[in-house]
N, C-alpha and C. Protein backbone atom coordinates (compact mmCIF):
# COMPACT_ATOMS: atom_id res chain seq x y z
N UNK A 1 175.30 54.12 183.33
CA UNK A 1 174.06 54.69 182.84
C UNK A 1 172.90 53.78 183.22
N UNK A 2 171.81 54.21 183.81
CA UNK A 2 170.53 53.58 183.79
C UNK A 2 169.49 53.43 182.98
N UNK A 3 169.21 51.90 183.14
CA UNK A 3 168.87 51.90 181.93
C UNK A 3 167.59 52.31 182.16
N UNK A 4 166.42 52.63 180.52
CA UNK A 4 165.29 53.26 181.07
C UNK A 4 164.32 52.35 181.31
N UNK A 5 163.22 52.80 181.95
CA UNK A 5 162.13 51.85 182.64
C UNK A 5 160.93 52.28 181.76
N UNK A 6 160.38 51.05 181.96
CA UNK A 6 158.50 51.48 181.21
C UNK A 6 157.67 51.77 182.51
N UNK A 7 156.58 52.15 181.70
CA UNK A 7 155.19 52.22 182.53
C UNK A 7 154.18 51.53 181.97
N UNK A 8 153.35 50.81 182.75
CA UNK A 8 152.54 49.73 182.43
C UNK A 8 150.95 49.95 183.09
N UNK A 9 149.98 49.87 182.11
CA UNK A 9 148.71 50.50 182.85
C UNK A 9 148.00 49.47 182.21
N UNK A 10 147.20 48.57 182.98
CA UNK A 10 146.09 47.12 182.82
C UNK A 10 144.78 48.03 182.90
N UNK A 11 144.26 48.31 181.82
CA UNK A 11 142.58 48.87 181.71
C UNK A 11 141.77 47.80 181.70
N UNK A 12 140.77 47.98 181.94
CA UNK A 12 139.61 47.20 181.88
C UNK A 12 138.60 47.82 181.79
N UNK A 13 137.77 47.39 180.96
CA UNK A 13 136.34 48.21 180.56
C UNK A 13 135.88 49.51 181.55
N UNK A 14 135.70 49.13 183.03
CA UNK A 14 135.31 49.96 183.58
C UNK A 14 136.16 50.94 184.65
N UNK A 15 137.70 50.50 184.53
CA UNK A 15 138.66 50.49 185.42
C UNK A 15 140.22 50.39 185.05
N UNK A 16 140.86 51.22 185.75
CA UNK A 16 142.21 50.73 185.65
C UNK A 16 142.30 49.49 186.60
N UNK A 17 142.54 48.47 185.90
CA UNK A 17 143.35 47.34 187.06
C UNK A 17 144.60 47.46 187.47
N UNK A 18 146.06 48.10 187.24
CA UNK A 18 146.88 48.18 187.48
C UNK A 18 147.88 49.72 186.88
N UNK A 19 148.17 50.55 187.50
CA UNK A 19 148.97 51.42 186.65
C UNK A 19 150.48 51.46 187.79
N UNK A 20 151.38 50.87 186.88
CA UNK A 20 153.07 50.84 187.43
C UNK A 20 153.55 51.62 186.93
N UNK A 21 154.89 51.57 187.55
CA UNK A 21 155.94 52.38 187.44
C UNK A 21 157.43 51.90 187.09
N UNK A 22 158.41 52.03 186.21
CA UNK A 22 159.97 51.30 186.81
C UNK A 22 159.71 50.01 186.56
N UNK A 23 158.87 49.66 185.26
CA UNK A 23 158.69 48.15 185.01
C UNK A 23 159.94 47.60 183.62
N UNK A 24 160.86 46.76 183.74
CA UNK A 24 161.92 46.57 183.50
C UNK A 24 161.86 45.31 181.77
N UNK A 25 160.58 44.99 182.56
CA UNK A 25 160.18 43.97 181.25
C UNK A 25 158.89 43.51 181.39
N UNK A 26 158.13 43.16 180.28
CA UNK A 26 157.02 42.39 180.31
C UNK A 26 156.15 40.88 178.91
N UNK A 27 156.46 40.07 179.37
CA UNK A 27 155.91 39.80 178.49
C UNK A 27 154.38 39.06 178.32
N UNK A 28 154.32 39.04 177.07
CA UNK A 28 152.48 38.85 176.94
C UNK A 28 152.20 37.42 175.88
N UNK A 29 150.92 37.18 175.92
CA UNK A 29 150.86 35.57 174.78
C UNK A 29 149.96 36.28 173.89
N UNK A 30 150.12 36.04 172.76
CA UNK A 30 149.76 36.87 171.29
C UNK A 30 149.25 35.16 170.70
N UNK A 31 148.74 35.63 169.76
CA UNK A 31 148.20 33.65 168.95
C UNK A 31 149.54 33.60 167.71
N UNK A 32 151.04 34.23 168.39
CA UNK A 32 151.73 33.86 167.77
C UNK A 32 153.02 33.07 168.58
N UNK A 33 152.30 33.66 169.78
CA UNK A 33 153.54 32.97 170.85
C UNK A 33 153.34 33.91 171.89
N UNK A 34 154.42 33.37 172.68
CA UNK A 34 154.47 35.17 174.07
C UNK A 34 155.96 36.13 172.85
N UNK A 35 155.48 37.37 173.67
CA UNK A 35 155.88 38.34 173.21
C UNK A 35 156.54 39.46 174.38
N UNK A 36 157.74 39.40 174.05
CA UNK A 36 158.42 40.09 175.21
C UNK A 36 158.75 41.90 174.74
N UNK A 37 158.68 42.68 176.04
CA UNK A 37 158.80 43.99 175.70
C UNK A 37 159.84 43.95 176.64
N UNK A 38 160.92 45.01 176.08
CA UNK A 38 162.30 45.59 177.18
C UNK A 38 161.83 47.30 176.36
N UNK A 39 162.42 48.27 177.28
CA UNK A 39 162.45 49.17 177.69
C UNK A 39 162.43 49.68 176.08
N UNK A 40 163.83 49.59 175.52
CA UNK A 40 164.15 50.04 174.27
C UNK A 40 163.46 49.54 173.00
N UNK A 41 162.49 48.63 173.59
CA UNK A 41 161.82 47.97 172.18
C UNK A 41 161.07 48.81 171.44
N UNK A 42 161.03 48.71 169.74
CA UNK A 42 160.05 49.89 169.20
C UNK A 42 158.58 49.93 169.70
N UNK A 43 158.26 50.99 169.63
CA UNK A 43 156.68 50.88 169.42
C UNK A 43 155.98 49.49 168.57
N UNK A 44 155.04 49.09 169.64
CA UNK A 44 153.93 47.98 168.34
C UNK A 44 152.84 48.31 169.15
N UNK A 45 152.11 46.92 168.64
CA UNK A 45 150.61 46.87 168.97
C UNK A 45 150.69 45.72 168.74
N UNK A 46 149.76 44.69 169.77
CA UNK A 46 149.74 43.48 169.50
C UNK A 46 148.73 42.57 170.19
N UNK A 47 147.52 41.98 169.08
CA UNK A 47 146.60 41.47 169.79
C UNK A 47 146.88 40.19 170.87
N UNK A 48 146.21 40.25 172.10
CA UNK A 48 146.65 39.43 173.34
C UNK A 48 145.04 38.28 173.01
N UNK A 49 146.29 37.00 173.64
CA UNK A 49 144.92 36.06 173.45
C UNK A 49 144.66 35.71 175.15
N UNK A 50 143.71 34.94 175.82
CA UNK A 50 144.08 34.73 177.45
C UNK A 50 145.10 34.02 177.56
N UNK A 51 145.66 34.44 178.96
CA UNK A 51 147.08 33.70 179.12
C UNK A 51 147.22 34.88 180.12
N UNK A 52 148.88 34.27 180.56
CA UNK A 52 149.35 35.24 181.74
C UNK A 52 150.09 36.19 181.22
N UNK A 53 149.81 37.40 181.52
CA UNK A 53 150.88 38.43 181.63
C UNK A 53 151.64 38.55 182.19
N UNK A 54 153.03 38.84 182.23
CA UNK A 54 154.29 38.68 182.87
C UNK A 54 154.86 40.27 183.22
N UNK A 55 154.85 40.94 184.21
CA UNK A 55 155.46 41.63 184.09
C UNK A 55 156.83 42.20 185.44
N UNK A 56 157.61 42.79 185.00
CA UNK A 56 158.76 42.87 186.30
C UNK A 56 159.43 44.31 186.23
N UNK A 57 159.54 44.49 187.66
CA UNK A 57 160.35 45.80 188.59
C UNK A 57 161.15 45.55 189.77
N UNK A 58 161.87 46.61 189.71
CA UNK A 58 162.84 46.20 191.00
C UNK A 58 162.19 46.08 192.74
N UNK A 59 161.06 47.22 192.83
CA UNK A 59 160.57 46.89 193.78
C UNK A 59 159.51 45.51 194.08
N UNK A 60 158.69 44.94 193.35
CA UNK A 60 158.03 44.07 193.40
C UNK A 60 158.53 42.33 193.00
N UNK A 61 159.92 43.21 191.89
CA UNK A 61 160.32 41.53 191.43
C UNK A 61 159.50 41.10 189.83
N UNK A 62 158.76 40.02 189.78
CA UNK A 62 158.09 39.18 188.42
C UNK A 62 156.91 39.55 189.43
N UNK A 63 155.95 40.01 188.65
CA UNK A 63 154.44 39.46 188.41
C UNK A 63 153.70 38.88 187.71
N UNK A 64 152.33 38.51 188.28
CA UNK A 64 151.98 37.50 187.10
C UNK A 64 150.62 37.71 187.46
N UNK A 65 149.77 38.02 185.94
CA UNK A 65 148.43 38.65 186.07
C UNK A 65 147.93 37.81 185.03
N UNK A 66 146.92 37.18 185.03
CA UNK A 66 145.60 36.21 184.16
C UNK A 66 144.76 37.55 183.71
N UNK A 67 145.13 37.50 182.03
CA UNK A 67 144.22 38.37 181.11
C UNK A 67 143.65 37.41 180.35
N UNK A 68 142.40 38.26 179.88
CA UNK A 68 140.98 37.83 178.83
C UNK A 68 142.20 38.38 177.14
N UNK A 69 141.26 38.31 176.86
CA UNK A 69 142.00 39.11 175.01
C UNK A 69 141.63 40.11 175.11
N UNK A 70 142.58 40.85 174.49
CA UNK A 70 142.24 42.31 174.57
C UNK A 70 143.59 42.71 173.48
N UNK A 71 144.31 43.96 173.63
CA UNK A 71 145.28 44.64 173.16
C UNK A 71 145.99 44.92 173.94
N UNK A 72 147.53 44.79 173.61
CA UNK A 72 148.69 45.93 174.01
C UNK A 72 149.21 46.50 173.32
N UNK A 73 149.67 47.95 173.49
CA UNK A 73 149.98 49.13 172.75
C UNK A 73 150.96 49.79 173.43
N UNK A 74 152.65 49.70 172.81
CA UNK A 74 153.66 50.36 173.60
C UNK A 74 153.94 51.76 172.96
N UNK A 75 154.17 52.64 173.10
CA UNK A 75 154.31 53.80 172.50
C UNK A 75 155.25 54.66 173.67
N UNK A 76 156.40 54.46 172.90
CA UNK A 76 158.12 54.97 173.80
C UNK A 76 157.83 54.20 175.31
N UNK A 77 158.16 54.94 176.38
CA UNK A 77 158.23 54.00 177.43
C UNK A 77 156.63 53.64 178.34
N UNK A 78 155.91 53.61 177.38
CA UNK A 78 154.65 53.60 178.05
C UNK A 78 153.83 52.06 177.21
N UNK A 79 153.23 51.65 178.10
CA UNK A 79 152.39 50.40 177.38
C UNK A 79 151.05 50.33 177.95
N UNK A 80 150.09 49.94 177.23
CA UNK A 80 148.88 49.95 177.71
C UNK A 80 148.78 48.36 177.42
N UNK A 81 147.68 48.29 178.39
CA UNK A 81 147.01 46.75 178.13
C UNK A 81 145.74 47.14 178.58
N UNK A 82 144.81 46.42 177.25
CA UNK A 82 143.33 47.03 177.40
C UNK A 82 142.73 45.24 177.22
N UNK A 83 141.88 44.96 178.24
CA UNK A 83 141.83 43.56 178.14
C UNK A 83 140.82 43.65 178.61
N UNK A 84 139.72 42.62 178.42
CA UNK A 84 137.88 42.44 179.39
C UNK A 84 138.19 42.38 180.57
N UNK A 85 138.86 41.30 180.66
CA UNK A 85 139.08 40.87 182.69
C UNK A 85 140.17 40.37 182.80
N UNK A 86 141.19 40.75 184.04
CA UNK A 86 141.91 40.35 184.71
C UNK A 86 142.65 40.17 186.10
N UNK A 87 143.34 39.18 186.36
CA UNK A 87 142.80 38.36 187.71
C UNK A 87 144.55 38.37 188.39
N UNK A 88 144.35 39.15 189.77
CA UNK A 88 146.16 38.76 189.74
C UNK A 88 146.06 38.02 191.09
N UNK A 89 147.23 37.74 191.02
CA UNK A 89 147.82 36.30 192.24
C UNK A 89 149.46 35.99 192.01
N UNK A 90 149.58 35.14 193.17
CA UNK A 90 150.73 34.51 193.34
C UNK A 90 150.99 33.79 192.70
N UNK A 91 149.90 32.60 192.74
CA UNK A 91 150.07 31.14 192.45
C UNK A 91 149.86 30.74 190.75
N UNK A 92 151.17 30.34 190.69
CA UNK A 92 151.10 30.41 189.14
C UNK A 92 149.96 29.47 188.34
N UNK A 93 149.74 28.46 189.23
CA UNK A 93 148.85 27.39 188.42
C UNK A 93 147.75 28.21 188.85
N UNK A 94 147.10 28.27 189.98
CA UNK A 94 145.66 29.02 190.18
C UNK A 94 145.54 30.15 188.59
N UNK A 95 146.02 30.78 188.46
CA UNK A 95 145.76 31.96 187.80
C UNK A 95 145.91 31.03 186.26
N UNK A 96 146.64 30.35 185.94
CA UNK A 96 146.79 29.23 184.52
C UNK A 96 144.96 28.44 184.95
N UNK A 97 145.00 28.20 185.54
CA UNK A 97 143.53 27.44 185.91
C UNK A 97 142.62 28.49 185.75
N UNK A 98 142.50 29.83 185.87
CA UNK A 98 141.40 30.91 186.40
C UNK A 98 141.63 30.94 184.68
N UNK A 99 142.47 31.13 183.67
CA UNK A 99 142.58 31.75 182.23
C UNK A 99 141.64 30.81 181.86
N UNK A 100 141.85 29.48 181.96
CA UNK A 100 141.15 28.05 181.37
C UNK A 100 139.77 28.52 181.66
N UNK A 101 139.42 27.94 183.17
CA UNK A 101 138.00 28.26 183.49
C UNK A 101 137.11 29.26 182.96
N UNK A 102 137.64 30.42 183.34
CA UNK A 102 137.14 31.90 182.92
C UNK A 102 136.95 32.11 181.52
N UNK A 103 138.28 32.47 181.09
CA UNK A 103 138.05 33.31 180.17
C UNK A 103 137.81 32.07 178.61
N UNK A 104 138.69 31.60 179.08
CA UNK A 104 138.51 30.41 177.70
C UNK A 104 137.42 29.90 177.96
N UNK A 105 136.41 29.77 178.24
CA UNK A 105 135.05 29.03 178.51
C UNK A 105 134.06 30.59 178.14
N UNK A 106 134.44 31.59 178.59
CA UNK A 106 133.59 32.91 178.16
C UNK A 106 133.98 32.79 176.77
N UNK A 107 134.56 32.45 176.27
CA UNK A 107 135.00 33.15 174.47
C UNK A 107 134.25 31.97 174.09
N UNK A 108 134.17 30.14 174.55
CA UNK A 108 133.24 29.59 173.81
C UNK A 108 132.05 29.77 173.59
N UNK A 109 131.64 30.53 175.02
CA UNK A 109 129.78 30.22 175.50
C UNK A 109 129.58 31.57 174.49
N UNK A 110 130.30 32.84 174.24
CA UNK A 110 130.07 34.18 173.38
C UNK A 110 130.17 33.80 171.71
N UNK A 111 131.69 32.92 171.29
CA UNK A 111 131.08 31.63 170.01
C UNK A 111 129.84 31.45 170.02
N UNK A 112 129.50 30.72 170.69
CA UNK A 112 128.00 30.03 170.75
C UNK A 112 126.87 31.02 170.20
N UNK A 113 127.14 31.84 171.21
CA UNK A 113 125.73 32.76 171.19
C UNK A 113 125.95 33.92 169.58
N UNK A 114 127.14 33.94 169.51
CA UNK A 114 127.13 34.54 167.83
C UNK A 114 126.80 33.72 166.83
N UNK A 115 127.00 32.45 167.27
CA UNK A 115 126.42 31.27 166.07
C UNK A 115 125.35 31.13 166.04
N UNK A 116 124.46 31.40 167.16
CA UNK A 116 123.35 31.37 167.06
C UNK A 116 122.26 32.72 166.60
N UNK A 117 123.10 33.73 166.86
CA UNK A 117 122.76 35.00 166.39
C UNK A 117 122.83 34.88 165.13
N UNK A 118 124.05 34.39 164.38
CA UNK A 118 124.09 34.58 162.81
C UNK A 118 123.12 33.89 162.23
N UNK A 119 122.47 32.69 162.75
CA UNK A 119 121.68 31.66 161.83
C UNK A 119 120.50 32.21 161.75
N UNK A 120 120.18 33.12 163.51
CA UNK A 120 118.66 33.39 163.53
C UNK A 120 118.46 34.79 162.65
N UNK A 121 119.92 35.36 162.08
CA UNK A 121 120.10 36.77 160.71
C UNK A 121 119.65 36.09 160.04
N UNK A 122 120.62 34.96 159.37
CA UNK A 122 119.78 34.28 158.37
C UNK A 122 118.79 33.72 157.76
N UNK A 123 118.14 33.27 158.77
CA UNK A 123 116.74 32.93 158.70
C UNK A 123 115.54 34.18 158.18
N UNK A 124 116.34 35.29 159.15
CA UNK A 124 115.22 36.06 159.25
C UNK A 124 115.39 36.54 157.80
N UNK A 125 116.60 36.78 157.11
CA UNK A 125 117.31 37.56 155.58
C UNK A 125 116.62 36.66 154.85
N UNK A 126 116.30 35.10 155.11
CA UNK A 126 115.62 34.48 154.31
C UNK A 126 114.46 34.51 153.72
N UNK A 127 113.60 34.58 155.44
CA UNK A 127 112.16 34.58 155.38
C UNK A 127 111.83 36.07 154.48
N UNK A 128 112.65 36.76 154.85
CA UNK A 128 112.15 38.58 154.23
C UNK A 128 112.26 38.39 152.80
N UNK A 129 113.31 37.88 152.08
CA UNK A 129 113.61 37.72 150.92
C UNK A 129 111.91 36.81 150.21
N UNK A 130 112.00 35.92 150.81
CA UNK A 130 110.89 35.17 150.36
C UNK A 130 109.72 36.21 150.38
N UNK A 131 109.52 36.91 151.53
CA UNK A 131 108.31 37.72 151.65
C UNK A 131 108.74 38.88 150.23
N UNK A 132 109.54 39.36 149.80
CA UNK A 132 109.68 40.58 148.97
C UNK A 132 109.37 39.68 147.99
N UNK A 133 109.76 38.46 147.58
CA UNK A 133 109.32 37.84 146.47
C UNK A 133 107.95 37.28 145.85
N UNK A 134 107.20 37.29 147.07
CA UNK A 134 105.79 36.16 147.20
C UNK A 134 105.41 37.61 146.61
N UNK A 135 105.16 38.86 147.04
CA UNK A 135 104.14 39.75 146.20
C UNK A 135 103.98 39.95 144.88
């Protein structure tokens, strides 16, 4: 008996980055660890942090794709991966180097700019408060 295969589709905001076929396994890095899918695994959902995606078929072998955070969502033999950006290649360190550079440096500099967004809410929730009060 054969066993059954998934299908694997890499979205990206404006694009499919990848839609396979006959994909045998895949696994992903969650902020609980990596997380492996086989064919028969139940349905989940599971937030992805950056890191490499792993995935494998008989025609291509292991791949290996550099995702941003995003989601994966398996539902029977189908899985989605909905992620900001991702980057594929050979070279296993290049693409471990492209997660670092890229995406882990985008999630600080977007930190940043929400920290600075929240203070300049606050300020402003301040100043208004004061103004409803001074009359």
């Amino acid at each position: 008996m054969q066993p059954s295969l998934m299908t694997l589709k890499i979205l990206l905001p404006f694009q499919i980055f990848a839609d396979k076929t006959g994909i045998t396994r895949i696994v992903a890095e969650t902020r609980a660890g990596s997380h492996g899918i086989l064919p028969r695994r139940l349905d989940c959902v599971a937030p992805l942090v950056p890191g490499i995606l792993i995935y494998e078929n008989d025609e291509e072998g292991e791949i290996y794709v550099a995702v941003d955070e995003g989601i994966l969502v398996k539902t029977g033999p189908n899985v989605f991966v909905s992620v900001r950006n991702a980057i594929d290649g050979t070279d296993l360190r290049q693409l471990q180097e492209a997660v670092e550079l890229e995406f882990l440096d985008l999630n600080e500099r977007e930190q940043n700019v929400r920290s600075v967004l929240a203070k300049m809410e606050s300020g402003f929730i301040h100043r208004f408060t004061e103004f409803q009060h001074g009359r």
